[in-house]
Protein backbone atom coordinates (compact mmCIF):
# COMPACT_ATOMS: atom_id res chain seq x y z
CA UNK A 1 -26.89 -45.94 169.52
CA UNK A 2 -23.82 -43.92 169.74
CA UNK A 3 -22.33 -46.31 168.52
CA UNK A 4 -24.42 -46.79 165.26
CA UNK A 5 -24.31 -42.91 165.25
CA UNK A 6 -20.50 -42.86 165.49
CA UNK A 7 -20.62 -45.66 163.00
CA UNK A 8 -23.02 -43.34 160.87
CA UNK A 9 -20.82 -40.96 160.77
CA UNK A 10 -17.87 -42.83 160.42
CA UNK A 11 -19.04 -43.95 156.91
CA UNK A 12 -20.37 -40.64 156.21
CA UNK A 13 -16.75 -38.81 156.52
CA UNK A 14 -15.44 -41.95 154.57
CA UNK A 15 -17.92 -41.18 151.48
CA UNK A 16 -16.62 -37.71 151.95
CA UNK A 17 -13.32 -38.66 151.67
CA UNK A 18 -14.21 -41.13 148.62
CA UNK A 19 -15.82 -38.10 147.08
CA UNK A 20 -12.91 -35.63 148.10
CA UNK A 21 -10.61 -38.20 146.94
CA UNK A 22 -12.71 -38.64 143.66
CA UNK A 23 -12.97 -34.79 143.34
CA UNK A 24 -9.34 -34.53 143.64
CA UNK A 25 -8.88 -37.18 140.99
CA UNK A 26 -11.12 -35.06 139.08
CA UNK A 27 -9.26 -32.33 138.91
CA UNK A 28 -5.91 -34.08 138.53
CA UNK A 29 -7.19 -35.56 135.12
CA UNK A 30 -9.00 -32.60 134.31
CA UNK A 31 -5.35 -30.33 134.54
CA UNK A 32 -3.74 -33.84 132.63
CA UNK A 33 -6.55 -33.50 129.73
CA UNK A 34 -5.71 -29.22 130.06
CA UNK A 35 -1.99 -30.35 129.94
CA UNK A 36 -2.63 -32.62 127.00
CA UNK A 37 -4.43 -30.14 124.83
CA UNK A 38 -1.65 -27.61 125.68
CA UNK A 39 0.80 -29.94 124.59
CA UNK A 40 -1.08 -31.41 121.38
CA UNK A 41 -1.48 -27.26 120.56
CA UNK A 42 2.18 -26.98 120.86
CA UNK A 43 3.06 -29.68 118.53
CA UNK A 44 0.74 -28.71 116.21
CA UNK A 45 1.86 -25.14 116.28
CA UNK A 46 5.34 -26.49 115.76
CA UNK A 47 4.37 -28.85 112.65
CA UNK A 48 2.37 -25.51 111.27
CA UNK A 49 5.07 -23.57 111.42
CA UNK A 50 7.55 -26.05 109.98
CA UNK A 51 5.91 -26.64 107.24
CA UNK A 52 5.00 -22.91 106.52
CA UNK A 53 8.78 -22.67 106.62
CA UNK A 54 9.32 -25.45 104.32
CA UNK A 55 6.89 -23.87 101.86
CA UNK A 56 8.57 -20.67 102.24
CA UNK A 57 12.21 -22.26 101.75
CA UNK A 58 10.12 -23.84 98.24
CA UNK A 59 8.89 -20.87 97.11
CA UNK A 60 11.74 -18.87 97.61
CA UNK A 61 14.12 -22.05 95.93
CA UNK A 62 11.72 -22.22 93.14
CA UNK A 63 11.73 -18.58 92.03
CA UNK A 64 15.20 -18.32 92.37
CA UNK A 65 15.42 -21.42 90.30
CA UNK A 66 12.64 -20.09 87.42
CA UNK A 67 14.73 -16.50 87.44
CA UNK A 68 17.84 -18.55 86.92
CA UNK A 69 16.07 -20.88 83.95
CA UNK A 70 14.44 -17.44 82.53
CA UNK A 71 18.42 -15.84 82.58
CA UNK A 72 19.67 -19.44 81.12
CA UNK A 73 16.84 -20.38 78.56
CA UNK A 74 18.42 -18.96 75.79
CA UNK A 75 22.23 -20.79 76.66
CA UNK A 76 21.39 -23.61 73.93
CA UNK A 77 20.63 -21.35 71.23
CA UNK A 78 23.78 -18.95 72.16
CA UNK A 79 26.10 -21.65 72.22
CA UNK A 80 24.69 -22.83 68.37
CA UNK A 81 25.51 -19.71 67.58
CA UNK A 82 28.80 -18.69 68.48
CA UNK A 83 30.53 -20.75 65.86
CA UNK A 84 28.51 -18.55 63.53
CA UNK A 85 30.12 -15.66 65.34
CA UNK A 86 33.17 -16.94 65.04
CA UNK A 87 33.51 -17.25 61.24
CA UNK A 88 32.22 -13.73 61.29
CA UNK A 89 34.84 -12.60 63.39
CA UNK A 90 37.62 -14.70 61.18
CA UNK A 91 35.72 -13.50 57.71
CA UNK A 92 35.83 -9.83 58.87
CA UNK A 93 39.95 -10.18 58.89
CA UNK A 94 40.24 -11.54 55.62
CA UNK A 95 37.79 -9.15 54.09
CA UNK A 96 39.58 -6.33 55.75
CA UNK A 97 42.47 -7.76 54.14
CA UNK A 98 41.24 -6.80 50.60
CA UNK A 99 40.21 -3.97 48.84
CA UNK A 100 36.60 -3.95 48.53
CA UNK A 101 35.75 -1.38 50.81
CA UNK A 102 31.85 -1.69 50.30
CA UNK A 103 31.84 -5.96 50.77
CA UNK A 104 33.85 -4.84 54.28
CA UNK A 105 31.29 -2.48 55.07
CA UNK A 106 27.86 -4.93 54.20
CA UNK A 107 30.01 -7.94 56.53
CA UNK A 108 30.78 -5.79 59.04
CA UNK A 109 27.36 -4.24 59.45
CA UNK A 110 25.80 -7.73 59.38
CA UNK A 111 28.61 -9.26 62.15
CA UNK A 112 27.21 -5.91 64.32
CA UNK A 113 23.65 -6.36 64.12
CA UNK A 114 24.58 -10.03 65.32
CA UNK A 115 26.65 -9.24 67.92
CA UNK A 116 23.84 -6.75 69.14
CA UNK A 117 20.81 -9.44 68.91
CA UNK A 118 23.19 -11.85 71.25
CA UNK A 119 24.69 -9.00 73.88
CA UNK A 120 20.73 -8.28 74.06
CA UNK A 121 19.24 -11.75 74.83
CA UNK A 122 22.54 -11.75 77.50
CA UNK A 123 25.70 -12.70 75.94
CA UNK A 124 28.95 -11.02 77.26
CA UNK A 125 32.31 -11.80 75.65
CA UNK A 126 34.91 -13.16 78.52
CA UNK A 127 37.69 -10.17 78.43
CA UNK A 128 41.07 -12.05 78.15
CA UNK A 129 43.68 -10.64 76.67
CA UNK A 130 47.44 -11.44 75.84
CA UNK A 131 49.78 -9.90 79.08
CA UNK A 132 47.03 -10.79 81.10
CA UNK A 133 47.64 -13.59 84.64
CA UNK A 134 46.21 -16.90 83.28
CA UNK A 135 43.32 -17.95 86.10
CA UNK A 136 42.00 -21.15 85.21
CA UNK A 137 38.38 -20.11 86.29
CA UNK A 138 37.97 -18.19 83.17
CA UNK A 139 40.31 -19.65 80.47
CA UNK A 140 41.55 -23.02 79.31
CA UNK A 141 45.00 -23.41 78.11
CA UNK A 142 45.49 -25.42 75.37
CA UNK A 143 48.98 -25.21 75.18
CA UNK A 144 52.18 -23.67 76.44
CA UNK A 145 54.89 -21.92 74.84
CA UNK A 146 58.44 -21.27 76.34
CA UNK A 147 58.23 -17.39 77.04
CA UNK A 148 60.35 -16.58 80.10
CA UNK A 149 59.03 -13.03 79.73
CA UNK A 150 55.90 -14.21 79.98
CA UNK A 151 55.65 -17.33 82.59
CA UNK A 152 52.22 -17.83 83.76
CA UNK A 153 50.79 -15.44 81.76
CA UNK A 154 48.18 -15.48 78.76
CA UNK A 155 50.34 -15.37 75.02
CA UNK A 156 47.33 -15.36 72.43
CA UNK A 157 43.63 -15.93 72.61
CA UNK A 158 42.71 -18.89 70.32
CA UNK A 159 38.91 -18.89 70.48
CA UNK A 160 36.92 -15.81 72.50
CA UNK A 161 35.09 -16.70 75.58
CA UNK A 162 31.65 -16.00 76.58
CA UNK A 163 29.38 -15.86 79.23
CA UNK A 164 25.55 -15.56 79.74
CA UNK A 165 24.81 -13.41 82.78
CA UNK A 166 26.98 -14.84 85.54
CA UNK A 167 27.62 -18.11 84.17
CA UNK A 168 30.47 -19.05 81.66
CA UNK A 169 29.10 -20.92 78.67
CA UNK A 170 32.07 -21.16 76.50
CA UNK A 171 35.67 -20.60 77.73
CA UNK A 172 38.47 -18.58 76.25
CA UNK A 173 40.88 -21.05 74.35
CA UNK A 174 44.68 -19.59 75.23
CA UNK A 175 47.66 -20.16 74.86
CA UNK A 176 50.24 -19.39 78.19
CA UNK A 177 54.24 -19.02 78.45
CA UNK A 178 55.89 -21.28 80.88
């Protein structure tokens, strides 16, 4: 008998150990599964907060992109009419050039309230001015003219330049001494 007993208890401590050993196993998948969902948080944390900083990054592009469309809408229309501005400027001269003081006045009162309706929807004439250093960012040369006094530097404005907020819409047409 003590030898069934110590075979008794022999498989008893070897269930226990089963059971230990399937406790331990237990616990090891339990912390894996634990581990897994800590993990699976993390990446979705980090694909949450990617894309709420993609969406920010849109939102922020596409307002800056509407305010720049809102400052630019009109840039068609302004460019139509600066030809019309143009002859304005050109008729004012001749006008000036006669005697009819009141014909001057009615032109030049019309070429204002022009000039005012386009400075307020944004237009800005480019200031260039004969003397001044040509910089090719905010003229075009059309031609150059041997001036030694004046090498590199603007002779006569052809055509006025403009601009609509930051943004050049028509350059200044000069003329520079080489």
């Amino acid at each position: 008998m003590t030898t069934e007993n110590t075979e008794i208890d022999q498989e008893l401590d070897d269930a226990t150990l089963e059971n230990n050993a399937n406790g331990e196993q237990m616990i090891i998948e339990e912390l894996s599964v634990e581990e897994q969902l800590t993990q699976d948080l993390a990446k979705e944390k980090d694909k949450y907060l990617r894309l709420f900083a993609e969406f920010e990054n849109y939102k922020r592009r596409t307002s800056k992109e509407r305010i720049e469309l809102f400052k630019t809408a009109n840039q068609e229309v302004l460019l139509a009419m600066l030809p019309v501005l143009d002859d304005f400027d050109r008729a004012l001269v001749e006008i000036n050039k006669s005697d009819d003081e009141l014909l001057a006045k009615g032109v030049e009162l019309i070429h204002e309230k022009l000039k005012s309706t386009l400075v307020s929807k944004g237009l800005e004439q480019v200031d260039v001015k004969a003397g001044d250093a040509f910089d090719a960012d905010f003229a075009e040369a059309i031609t150059q003219i041997p001036a030694p006094k004046m090498k590199g530097k603007i002779v006569d404005v052809l055509e006025k330049g403009y601009k609509l907020g930051d943004k050049i819409i028509r350059f200044p047409k000069v003329v520079i001494g080489q």
